[in-house]
N, C-alpha and C. Protein backbone atom coordinates (compact mmCIF):
# COMPACT_ATOMS: atom_id res chain seq x y z
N UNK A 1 -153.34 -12.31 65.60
CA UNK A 1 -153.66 -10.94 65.95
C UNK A 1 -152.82 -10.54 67.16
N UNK A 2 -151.78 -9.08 66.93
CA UNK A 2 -150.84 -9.08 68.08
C UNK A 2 -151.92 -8.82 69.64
N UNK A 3 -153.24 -7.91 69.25
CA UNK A 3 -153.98 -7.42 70.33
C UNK A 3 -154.41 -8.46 70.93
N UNK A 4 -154.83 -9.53 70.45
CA UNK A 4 -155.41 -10.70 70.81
C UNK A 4 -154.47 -11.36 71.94
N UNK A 5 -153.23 -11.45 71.10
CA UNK A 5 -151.47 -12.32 71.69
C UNK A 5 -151.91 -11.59 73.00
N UNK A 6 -151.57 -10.61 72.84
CA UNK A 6 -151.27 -9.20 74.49
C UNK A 6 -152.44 -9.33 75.45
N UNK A 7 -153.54 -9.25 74.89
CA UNK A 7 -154.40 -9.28 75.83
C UNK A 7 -154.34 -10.54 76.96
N UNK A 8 -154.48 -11.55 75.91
CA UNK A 8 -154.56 -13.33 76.51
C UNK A 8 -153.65 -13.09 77.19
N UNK A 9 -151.84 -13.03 77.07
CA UNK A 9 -150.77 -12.93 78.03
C UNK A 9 -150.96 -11.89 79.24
N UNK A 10 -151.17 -10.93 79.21
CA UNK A 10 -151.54 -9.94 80.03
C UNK A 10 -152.76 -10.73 81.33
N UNK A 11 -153.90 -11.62 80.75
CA UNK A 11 -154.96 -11.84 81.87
C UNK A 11 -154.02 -13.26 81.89
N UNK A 12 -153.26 -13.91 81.27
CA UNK A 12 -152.73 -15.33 82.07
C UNK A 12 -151.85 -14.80 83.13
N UNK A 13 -150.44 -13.46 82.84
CA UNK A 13 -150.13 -13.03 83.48
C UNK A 13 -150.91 -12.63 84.99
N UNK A 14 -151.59 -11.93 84.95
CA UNK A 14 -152.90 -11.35 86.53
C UNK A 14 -152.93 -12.57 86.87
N UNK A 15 -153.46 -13.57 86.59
CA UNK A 15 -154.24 -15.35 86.89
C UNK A 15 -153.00 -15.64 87.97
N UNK A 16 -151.53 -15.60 87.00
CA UNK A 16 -150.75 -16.45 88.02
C UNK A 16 -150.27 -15.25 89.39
N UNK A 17 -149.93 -14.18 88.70
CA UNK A 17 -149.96 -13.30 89.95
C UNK A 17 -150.15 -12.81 91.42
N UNK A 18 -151.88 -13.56 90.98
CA UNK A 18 -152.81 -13.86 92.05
C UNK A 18 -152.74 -14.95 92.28
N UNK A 19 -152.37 -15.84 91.83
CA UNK A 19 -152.70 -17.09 92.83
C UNK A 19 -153.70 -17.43 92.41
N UNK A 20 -154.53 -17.23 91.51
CA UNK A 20 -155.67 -18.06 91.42
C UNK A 20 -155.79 -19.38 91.80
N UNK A 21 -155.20 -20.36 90.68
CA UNK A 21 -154.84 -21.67 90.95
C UNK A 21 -155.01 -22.28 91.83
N UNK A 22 -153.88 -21.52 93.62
CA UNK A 22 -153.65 -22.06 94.28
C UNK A 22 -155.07 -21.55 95.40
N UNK A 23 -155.57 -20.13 94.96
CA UNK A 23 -156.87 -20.32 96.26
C UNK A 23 -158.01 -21.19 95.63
N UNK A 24 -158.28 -21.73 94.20
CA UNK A 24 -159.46 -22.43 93.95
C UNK A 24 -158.73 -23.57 94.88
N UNK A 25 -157.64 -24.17 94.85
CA UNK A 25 -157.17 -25.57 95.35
C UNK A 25 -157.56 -25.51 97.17
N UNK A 26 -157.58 -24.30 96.98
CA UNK A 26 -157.63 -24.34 98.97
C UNK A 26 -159.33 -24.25 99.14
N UNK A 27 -160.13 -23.64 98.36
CA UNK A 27 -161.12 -23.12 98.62
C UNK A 27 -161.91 -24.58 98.06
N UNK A 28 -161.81 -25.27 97.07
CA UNK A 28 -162.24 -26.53 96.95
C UNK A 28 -161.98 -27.60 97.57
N UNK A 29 -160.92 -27.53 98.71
CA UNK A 29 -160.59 -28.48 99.78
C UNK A 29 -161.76 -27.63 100.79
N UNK A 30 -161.59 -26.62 101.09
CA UNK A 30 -162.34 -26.35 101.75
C UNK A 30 -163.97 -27.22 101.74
N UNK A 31 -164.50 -26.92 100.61
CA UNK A 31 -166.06 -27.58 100.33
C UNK A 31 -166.21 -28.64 100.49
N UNK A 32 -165.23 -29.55 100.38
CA UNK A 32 -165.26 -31.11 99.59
C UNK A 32 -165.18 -31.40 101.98
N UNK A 33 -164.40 -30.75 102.58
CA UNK A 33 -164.77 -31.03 104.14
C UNK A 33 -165.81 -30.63 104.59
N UNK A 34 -166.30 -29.42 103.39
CA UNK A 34 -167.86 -28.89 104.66
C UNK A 34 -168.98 -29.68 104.09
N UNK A 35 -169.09 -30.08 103.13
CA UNK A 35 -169.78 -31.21 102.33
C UNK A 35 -169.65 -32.59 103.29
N UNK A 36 -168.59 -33.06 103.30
CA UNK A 36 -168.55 -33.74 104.08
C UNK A 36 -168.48 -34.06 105.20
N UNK A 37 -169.16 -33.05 106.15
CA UNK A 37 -169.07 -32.98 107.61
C UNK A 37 -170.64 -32.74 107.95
N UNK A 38 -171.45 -32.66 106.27
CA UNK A 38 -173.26 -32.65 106.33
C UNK A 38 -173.61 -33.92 106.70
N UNK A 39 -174.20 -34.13 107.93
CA UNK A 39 -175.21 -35.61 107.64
C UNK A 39 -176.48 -35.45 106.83
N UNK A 40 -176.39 -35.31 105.55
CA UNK A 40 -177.13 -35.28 104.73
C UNK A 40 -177.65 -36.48 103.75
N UNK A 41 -177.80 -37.63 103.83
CA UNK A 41 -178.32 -38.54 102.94
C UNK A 41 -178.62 -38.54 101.62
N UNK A 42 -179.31 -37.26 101.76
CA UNK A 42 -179.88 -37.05 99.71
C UNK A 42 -178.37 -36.91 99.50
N UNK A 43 -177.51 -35.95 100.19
CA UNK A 43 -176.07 -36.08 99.06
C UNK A 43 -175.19 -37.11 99.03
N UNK A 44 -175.49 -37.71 97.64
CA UNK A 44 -174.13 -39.28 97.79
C UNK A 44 -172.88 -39.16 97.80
N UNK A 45 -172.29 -38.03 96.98
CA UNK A 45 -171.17 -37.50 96.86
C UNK A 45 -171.11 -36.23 96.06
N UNK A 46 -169.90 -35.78 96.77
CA UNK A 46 -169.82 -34.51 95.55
C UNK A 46 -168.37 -34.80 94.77
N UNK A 47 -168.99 -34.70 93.70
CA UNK A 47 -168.12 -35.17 92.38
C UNK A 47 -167.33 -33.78 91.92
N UNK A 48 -166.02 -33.58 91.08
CA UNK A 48 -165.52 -32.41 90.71
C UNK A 48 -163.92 -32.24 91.36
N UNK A 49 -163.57 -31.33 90.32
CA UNK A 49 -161.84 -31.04 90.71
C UNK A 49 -162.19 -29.46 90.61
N UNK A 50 -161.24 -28.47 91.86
CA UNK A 50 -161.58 -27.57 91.61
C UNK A 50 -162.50 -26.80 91.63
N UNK A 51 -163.53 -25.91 90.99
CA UNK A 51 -164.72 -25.40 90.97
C UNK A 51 -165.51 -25.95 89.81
N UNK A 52 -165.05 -27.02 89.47
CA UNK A 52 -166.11 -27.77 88.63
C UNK A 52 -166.89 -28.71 89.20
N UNK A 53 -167.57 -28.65 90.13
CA UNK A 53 -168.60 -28.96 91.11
C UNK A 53 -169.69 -29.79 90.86
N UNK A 54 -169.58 -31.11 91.23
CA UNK A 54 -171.85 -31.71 91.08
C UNK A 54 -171.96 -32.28 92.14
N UNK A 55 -172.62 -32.06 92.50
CA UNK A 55 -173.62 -32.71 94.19
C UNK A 55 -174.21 -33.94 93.75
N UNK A 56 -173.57 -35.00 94.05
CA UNK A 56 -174.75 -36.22 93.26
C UNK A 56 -175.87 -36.71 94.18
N UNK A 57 -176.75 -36.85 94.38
CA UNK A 57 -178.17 -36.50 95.10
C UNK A 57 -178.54 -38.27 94.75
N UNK A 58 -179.44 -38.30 95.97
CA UNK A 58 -180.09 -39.54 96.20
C UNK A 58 -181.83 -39.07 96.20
N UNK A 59 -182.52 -39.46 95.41
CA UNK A 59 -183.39 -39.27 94.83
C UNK A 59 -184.49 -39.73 95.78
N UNK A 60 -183.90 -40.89 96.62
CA UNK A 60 -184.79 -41.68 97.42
C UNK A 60 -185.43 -40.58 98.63
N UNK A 61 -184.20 -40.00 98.96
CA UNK A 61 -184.46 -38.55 100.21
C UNK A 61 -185.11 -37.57 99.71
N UNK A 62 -185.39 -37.83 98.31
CA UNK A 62 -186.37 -35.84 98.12
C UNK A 62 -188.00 -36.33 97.79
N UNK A 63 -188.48 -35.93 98.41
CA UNK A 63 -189.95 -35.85 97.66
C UNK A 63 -190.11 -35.42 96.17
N UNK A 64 -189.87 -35.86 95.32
CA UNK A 64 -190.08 -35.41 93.72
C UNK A 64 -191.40 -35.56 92.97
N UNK A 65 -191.76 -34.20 92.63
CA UNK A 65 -193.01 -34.31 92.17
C UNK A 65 -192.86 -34.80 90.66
N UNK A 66 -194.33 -35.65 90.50
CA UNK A 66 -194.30 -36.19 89.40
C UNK A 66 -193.79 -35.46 88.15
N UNK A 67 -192.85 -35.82 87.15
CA UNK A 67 -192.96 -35.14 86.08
C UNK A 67 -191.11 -34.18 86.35
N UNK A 68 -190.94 -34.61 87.54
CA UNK A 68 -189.87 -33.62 87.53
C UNK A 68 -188.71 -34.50 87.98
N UNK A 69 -187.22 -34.12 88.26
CA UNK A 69 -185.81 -34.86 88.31
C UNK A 69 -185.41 -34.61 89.60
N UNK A 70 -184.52 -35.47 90.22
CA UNK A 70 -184.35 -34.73 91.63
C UNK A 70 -183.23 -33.55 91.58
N UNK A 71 -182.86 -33.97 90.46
CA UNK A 71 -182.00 -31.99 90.13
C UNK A 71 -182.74 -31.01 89.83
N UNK A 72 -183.47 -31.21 88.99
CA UNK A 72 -184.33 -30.19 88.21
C UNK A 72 -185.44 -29.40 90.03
N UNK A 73 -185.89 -30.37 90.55
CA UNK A 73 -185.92 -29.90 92.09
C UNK A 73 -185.42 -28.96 92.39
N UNK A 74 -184.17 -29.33 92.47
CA UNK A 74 -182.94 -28.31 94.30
C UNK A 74 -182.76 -27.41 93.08
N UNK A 75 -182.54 -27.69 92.01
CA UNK A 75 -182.26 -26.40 91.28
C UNK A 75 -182.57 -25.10 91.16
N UNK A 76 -183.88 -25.67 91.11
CA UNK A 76 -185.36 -25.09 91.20
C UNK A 76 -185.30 -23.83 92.49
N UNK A 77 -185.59 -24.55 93.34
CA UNK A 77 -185.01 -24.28 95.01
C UNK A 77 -184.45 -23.86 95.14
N UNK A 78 -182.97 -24.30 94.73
CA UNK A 78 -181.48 -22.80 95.29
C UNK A 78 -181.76 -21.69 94.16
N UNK A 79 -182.54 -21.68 93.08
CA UNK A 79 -182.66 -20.37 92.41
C UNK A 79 -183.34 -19.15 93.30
N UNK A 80 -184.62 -19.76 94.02
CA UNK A 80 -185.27 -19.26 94.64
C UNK A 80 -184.70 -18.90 95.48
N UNK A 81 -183.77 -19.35 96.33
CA UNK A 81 -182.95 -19.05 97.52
C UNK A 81 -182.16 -18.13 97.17
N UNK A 82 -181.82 -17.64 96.23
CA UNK A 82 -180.96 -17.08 95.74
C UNK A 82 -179.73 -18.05 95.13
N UNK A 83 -179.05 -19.09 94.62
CA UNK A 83 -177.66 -19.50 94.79
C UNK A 83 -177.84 -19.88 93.21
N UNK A 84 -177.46 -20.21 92.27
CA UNK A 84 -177.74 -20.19 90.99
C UNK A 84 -176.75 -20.99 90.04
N UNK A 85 -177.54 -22.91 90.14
CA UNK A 85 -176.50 -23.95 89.95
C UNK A 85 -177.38 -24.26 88.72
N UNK A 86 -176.98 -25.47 87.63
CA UNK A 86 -177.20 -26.33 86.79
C UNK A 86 -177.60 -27.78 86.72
N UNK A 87 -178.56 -28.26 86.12
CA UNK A 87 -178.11 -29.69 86.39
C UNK A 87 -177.57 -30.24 84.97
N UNK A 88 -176.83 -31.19 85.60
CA UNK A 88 -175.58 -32.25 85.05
C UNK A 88 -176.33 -33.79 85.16
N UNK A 89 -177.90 -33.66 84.17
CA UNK A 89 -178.33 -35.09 84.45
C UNK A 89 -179.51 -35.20 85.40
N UNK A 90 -179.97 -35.95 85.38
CA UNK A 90 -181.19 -36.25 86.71
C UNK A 90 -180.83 -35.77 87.96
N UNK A 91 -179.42 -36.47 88.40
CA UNK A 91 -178.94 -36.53 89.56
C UNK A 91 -178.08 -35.92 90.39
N UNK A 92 -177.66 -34.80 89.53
CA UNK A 92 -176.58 -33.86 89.38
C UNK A 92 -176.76 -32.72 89.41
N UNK A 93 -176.14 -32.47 90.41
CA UNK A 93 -176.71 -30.31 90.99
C UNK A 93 -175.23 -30.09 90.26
N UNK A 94 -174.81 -29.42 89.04
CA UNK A 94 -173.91 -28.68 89.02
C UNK A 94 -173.87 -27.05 89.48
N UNK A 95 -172.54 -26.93 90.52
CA UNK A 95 -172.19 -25.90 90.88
C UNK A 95 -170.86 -25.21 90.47
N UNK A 96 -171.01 -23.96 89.67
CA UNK A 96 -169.52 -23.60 89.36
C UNK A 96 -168.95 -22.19 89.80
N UNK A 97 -168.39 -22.04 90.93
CA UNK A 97 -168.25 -20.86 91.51
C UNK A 97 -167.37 -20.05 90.61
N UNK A 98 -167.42 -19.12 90.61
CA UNK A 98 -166.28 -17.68 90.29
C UNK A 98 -165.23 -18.15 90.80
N UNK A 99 -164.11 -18.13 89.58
CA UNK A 99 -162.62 -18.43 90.30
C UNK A 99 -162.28 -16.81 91.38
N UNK A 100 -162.95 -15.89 91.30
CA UNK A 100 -162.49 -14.57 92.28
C UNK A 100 -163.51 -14.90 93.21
N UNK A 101 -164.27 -15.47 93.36
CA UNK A 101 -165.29 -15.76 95.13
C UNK A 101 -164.01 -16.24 96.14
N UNK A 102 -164.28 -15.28 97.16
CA UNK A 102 -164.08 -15.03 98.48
C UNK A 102 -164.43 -16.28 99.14
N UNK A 103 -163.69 -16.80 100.27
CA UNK A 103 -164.43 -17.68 101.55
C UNK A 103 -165.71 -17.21 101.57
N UNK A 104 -166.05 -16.48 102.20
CA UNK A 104 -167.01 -15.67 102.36
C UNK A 104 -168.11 -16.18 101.55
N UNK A 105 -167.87 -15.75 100.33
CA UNK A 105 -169.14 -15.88 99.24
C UNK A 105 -169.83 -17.42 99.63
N UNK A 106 -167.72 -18.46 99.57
CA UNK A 106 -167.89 -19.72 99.39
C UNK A 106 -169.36 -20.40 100.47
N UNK A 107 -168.70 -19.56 101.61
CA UNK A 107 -169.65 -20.00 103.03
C UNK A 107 -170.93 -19.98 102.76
N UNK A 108 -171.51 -18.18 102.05
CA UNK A 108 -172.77 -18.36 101.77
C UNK A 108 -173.17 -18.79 100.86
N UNK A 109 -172.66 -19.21 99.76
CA UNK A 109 -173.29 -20.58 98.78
C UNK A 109 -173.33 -21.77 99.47
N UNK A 110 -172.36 -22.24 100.47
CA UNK A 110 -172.45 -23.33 100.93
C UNK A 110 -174.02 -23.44 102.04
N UNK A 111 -173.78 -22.67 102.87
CA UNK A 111 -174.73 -22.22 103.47
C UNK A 111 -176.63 -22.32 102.88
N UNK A 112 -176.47 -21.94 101.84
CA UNK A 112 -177.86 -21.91 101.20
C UNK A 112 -177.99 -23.44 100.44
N UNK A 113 -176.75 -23.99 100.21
CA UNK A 113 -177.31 -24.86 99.41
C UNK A 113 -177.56 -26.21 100.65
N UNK A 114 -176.98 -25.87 101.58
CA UNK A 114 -177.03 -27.11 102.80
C UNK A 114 -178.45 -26.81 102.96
N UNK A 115 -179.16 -25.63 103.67
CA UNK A 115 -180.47 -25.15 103.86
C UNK A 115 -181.36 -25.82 103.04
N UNK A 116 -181.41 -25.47 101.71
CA UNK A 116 -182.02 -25.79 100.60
C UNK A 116 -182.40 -27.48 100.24
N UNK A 117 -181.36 -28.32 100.62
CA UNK A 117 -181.16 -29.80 101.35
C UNK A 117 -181.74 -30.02 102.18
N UNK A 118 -181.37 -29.47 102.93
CA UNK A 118 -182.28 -30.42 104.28
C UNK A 118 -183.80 -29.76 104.49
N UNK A 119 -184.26 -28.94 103.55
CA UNK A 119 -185.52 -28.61 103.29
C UNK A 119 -185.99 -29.29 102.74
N UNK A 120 -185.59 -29.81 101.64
CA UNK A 120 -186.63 -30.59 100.61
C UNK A 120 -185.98 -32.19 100.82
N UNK A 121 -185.03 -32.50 102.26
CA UNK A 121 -184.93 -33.94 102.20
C UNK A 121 -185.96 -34.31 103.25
N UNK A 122 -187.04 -35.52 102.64
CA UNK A 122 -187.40 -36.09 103.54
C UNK A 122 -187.62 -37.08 104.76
């Protein structure tokens, strides 16, 4: 389909234009230092290339009520907070930002989901 051809080339065209690529690469270096500059315990690591994001969580640090996952938890939690992740497994907060989020945005997702942590770590 030529409309199909044009369209797809036209939004790969915008993608490289902008830079996409290269601000997810800066903006996911970014996280992977503010992540790691949390003394946070429940988080073991954060796993992911890019904005394909999972928080792998230590289960031992959350109070988990019976019947429930320590993802299914914070999940729970950053919905309420507003921030709006997945889980990837028991143990696994998946987070997948908008390749067009701003620092900005990045900060206040980061922001809520650190909060949201050290709330429910005990």
């Amino acid at each position: 389909n030529p409309l199909s051809a044009a369209t797809s080339l036209a939004v790969l065209k915008h993608i490289e234009e902008e830079n996409w690529l290269g601000n997810v690469k800066k903006k996911s270096t970014f996280i992977q230092q503010e992540v790691d500059s949390w003394d946070l315990p429940v988080v073991k690591e954060l796993k992911g290339i890019g904005f394909l994001l999972g928080f792998e969580l230590d289960g031992d640090h959350l109070d988990v009520p019976e019947g429930q996952t320590p993802a299914g938890l914070v999940v729970n939690q950053l919905m309420q907070n507003g921030l709006l992740t997945v889980m990837a497994g028991t143990n696994i907060v998946r987070w997948l930002p908008a390749l067009t989020a701003n620092k900005e945005e990045v900060k206040e997702a980061l922001a809520i989901m650190k909060d949201t942590l050290q709330t429910l770590s005990k």
